[in-house]
C-alpha atoms as a PDB file:
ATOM      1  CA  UNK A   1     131.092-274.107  -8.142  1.00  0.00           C
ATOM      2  CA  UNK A   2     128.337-275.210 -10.421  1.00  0.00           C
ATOM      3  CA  UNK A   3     126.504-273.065 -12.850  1.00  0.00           C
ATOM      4  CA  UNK A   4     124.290-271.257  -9.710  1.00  0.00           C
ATOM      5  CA  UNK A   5     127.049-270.507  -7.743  1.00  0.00           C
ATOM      6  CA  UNK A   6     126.977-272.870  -5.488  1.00  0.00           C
ATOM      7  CA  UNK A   7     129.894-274.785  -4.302  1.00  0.00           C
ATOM      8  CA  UNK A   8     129.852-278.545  -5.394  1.00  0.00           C
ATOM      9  CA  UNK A   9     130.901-280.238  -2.104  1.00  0.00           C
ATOM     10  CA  UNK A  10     129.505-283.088  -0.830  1.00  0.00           C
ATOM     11  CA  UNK A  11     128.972-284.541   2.771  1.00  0.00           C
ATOM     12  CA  UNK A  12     129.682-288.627   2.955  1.00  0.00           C
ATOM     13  CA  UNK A  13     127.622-290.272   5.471  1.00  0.00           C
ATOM     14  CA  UNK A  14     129.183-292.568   7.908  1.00  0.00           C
ATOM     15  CA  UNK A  15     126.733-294.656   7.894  1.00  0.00           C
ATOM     16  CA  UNK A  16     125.753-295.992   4.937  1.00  0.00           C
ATOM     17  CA  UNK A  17     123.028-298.499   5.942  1.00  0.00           C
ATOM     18  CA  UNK A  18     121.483-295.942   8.634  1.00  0.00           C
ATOM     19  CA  UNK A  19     120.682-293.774   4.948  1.00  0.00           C
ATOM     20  CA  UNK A  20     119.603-296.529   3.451  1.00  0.00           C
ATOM     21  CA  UNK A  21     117.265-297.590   6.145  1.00  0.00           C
ATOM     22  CA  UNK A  22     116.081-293.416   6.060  1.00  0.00           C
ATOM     23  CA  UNK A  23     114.926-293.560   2.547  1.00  0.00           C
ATOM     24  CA  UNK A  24     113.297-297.291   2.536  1.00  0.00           C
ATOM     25  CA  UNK A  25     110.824-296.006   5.132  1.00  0.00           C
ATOM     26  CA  UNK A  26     109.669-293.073   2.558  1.00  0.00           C
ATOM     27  CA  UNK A  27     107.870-293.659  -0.860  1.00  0.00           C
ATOM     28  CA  UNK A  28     108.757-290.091  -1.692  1.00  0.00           C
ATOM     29  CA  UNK A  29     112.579-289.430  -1.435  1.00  0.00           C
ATOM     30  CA  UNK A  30     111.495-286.304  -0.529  1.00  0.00           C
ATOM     31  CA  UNK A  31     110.307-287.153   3.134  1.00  0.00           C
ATOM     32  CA  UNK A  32     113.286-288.752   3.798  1.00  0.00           C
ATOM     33  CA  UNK A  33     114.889-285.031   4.011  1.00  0.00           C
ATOM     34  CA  UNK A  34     114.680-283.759   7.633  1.00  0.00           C
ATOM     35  CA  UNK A  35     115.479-287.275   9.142  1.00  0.00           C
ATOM     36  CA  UNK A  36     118.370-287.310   6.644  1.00  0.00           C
ATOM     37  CA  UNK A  37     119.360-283.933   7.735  1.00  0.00           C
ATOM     38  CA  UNK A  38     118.921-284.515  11.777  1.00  0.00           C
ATOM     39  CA  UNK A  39     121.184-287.920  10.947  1.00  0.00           C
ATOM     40  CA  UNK A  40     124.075-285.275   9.514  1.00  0.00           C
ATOM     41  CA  UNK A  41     123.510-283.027  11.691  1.00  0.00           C
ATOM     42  CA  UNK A  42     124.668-285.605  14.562  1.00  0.00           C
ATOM     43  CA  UNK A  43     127.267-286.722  12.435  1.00  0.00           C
ATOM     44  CA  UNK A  44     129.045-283.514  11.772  1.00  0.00           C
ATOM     45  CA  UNK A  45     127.515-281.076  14.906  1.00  0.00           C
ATOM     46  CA  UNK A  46     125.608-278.867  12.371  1.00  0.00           C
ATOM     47  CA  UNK A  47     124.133-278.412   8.290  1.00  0.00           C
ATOM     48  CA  UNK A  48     127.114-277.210   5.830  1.00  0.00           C
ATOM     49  CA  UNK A  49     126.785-276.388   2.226  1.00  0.00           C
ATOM     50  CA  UNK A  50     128.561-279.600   1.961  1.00  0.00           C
ATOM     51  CA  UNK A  51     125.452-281.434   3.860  1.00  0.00           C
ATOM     52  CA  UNK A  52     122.317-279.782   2.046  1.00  0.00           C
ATOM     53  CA  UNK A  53     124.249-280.755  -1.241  1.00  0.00           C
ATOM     54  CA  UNK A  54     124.506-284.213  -0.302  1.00  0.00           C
ATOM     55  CA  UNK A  55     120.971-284.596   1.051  1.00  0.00           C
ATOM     56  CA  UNK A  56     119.469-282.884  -2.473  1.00  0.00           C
ATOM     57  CA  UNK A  57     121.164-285.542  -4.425  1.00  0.00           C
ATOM     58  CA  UNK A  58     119.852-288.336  -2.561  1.00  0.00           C
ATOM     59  CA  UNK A  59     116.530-287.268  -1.906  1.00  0.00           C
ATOM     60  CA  UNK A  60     116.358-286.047  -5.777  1.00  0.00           C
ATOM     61  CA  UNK A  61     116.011-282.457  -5.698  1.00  0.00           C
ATOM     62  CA  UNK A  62     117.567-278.955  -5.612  1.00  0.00           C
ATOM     63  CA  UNK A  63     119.875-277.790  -2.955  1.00  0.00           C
ATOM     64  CA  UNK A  64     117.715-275.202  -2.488  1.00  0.00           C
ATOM     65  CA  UNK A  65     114.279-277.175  -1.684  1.00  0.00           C
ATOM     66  CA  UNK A  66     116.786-278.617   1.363  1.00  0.00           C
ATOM     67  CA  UNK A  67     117.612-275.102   1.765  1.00  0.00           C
ATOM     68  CA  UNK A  68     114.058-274.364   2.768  1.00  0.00           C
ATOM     69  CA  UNK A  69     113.749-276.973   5.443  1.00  0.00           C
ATOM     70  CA  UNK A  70     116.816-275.880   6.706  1.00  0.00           C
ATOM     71  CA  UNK A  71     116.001-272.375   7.593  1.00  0.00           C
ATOM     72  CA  UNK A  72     112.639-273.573   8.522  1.00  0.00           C
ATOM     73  CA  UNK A  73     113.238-275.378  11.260  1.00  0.00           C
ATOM     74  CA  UNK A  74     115.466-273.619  14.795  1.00  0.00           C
ATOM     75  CA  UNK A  75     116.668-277.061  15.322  1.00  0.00           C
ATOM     76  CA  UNK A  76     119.424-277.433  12.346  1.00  0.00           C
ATOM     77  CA  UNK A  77     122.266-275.047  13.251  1.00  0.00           C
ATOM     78  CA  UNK A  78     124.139-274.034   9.469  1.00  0.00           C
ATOM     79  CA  UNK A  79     127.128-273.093  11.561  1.00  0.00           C
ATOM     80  CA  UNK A  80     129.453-274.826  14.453  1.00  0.00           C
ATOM     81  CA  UNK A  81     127.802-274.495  17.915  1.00  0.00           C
ATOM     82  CA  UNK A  82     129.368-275.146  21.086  1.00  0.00           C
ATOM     83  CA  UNK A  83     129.432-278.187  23.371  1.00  0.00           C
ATOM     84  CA  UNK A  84     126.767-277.032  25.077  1.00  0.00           C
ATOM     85  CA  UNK A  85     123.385-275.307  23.342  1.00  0.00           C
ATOM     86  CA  UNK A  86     121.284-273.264  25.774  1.00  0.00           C
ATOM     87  CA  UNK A  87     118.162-272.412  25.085  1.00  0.00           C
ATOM     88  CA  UNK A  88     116.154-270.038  26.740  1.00  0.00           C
ATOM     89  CA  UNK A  89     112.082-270.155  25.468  1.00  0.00           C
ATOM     90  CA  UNK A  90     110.952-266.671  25.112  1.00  0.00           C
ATOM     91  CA  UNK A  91     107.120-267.381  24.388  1.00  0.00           C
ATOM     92  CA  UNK A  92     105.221-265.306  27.135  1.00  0.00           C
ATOM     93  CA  UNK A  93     104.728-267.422  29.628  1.00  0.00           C
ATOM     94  CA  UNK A  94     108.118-268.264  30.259  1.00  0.00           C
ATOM     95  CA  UNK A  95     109.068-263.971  29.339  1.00  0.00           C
ATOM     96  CA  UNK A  96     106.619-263.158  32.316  1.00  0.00           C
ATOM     97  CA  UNK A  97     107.897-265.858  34.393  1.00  0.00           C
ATOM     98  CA  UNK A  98     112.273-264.686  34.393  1.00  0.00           C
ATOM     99  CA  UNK A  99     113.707-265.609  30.573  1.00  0.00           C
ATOM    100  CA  UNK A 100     115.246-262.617  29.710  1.00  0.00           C
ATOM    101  CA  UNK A 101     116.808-262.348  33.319  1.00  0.00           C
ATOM    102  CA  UNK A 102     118.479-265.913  32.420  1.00  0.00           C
ATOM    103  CA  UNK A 103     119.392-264.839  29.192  1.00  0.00           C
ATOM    104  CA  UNK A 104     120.958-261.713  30.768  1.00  0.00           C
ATOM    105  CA  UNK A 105     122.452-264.081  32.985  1.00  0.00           C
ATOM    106  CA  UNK A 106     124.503-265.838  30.238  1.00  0.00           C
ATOM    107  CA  UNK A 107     125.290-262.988  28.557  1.00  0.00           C
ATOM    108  CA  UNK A 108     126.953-261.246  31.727  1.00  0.00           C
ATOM    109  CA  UNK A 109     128.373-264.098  33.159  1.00  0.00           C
ATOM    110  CA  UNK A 110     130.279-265.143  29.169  1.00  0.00           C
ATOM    111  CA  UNK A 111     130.101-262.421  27.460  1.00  0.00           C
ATOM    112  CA  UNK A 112     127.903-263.720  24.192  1.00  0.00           C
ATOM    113  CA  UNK A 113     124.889-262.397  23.070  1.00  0.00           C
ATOM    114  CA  UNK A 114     122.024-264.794  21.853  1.00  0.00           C
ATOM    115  CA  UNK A 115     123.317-266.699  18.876  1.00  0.00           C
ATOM    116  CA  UNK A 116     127.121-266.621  19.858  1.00  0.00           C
ATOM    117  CA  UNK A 117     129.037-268.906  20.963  1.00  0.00           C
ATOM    118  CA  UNK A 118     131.891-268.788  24.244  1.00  0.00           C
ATOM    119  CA  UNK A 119     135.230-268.181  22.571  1.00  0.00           C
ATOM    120  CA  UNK A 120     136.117-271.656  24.168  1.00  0.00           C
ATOM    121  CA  UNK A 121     133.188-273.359  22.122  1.00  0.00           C
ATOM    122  CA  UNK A 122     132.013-274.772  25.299  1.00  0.00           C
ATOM    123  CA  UNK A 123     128.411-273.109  25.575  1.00  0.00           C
ATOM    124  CA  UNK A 124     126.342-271.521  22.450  1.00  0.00           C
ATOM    125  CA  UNK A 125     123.373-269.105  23.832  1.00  0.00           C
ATOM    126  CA  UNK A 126     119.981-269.313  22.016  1.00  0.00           C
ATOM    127  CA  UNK A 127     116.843-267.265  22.522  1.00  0.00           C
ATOM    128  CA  UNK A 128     113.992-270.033  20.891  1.00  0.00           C
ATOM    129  CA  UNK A 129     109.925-269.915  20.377  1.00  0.00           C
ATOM    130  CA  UNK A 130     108.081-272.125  22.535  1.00  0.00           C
ATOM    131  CA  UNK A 131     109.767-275.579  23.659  1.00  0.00           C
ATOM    132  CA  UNK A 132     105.957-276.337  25.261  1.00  0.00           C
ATOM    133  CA  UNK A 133     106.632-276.428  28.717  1.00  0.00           C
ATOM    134  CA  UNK A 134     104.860-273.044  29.737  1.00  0.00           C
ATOM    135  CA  UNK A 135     103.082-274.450  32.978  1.00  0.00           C
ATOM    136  CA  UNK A 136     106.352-275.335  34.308  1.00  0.00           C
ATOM    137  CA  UNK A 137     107.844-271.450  32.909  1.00  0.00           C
ATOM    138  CA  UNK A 138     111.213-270.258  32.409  1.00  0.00           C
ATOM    139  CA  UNK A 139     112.305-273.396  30.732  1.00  0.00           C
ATOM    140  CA  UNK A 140     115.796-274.036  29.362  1.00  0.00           C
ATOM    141  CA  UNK A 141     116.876-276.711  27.129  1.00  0.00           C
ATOM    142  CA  UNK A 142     120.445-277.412  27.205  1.00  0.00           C
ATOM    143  CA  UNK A 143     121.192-279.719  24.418  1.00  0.00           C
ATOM    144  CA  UNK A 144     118.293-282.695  24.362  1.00  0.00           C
ATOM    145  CA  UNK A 145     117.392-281.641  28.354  1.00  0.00           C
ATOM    146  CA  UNK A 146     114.670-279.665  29.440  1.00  0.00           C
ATOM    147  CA  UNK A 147     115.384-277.474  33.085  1.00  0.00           C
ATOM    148  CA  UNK A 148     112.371-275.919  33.681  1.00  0.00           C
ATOM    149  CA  UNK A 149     111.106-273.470  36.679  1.00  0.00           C
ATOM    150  CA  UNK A 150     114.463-272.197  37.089  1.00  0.00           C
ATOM    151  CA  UNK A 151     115.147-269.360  39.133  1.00  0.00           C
ATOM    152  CA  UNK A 152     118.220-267.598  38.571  1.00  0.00           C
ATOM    153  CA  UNK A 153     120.398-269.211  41.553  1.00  0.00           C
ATOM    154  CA  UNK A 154     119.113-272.660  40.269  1.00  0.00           C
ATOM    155  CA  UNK A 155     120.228-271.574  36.552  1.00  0.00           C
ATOM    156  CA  UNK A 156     123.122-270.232  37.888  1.00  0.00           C
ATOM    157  CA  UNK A 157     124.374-273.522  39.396  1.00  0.00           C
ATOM    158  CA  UNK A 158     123.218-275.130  36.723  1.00  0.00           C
ATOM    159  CA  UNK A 159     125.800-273.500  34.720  1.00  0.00           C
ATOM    160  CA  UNK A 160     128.639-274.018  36.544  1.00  0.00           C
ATOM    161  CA  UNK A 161     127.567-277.870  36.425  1.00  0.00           C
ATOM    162  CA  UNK A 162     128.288-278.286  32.581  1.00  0.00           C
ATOM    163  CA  UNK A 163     131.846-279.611  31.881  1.00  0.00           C
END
C-alpha cells in the first residue's frame, strides 16, 4: 500500500507495442486513457486496482483521475463478469416497448438480479441507459451484439442459444 491507501499493484500489458502505438497517437498522455483502459479491459475481462494503477503511471497521473473515467463510463466492468453480458436498455422507449419483462425474464429463468452474475459465470445481467436503438425498442446487447425488437419468446430462444 502506498501512502493513500491504495494497493501498489500493477497490471503488465501483453502487448507492449499495441501501448505504445495507444500513446503515439495522443499529444497528451492523458487521452490515451480510455483506449488504454478498453485495451486492458480485453486483456484481463474487466478494470482491477491493479489496471487503473498501471494506466495512471503511463498516462502520468493519479490513480484516481483513471478512477474517474472508470466509474464514468457503464462500459468498464471493475469486477469479473460472465461469459456472456446482457444488457437490457431501459431508456423509455424500449421500458414502454417490454424491457423490464426481459429483464424479469432473466432474473426468473437464473436467478440473478441486474448486476449479478449466474453462479456458473456463464451470463452477467445488466440493466443500461440508452444503447440508441429506440425505433427498433426492447433492444438487448449481449456482449458487442445488438438483438433488438425482441419479444419475449424471441429473447427466450435467444437465451438458450448462448453456449
Amino acid at each position: 500500500m502506498n501512502t493513500n491507501g491504495v494497493p501498489n499493484e500493477k497490471f503488465t500489458f501483453s502487448d507492449k507495442e499495441k501501448v505504445e502505438k495507444i500513446l503515439s497517437h495522443y499529444s497528451d498522455k492523458k487521452s490515451a486513457t480510455l483506449p488504454l483502459l478498453h485495451l486492458a479491459q480485453s486483456e484481463k475481462g474487466y478494470i482491477s486496482g491493479a489496471v487503473i494503477n498501471s494506466v495512471a503511471d503511463l498516462v502520468d497521473c493519479h490513480p484516481a483521475v483513471v478512477m474517474d473515467c472508470v466509474s464514468f463510463y457503464t462500459m468498464l466492468y471493475t469486477k469479473p463478469h460472465g461469459r456472456h453480458i446482457i444488457q437490457v436498455c431501459q431508456t423509455l422507449s424500449c421500458s414502454l416497448n417490454g424491457s423490464d419483462a426481459l429483464v424479469d425474464q432473466v432474473a426468473d429463468k437464473y436467478g440473478i438480479q441486474p448486476g449479478e452474475t449466474t453462479k456458473d459465470d456463464r451470463l452477467t445481467l445488466m440493466k443500461v441507459e440508452c444503447l440508441g436503438s429506440c425505433g427498433t425498442a426492447p433492444v438487448v446487447q449481449i456482449n458487442n451484439e445488438y438483438h433488438e425488437g425482441l419479444s419475449e419468446e424471441k429473447f427466450a430462444d435467444l437465451l438458450e442459444s448462448l453456449p
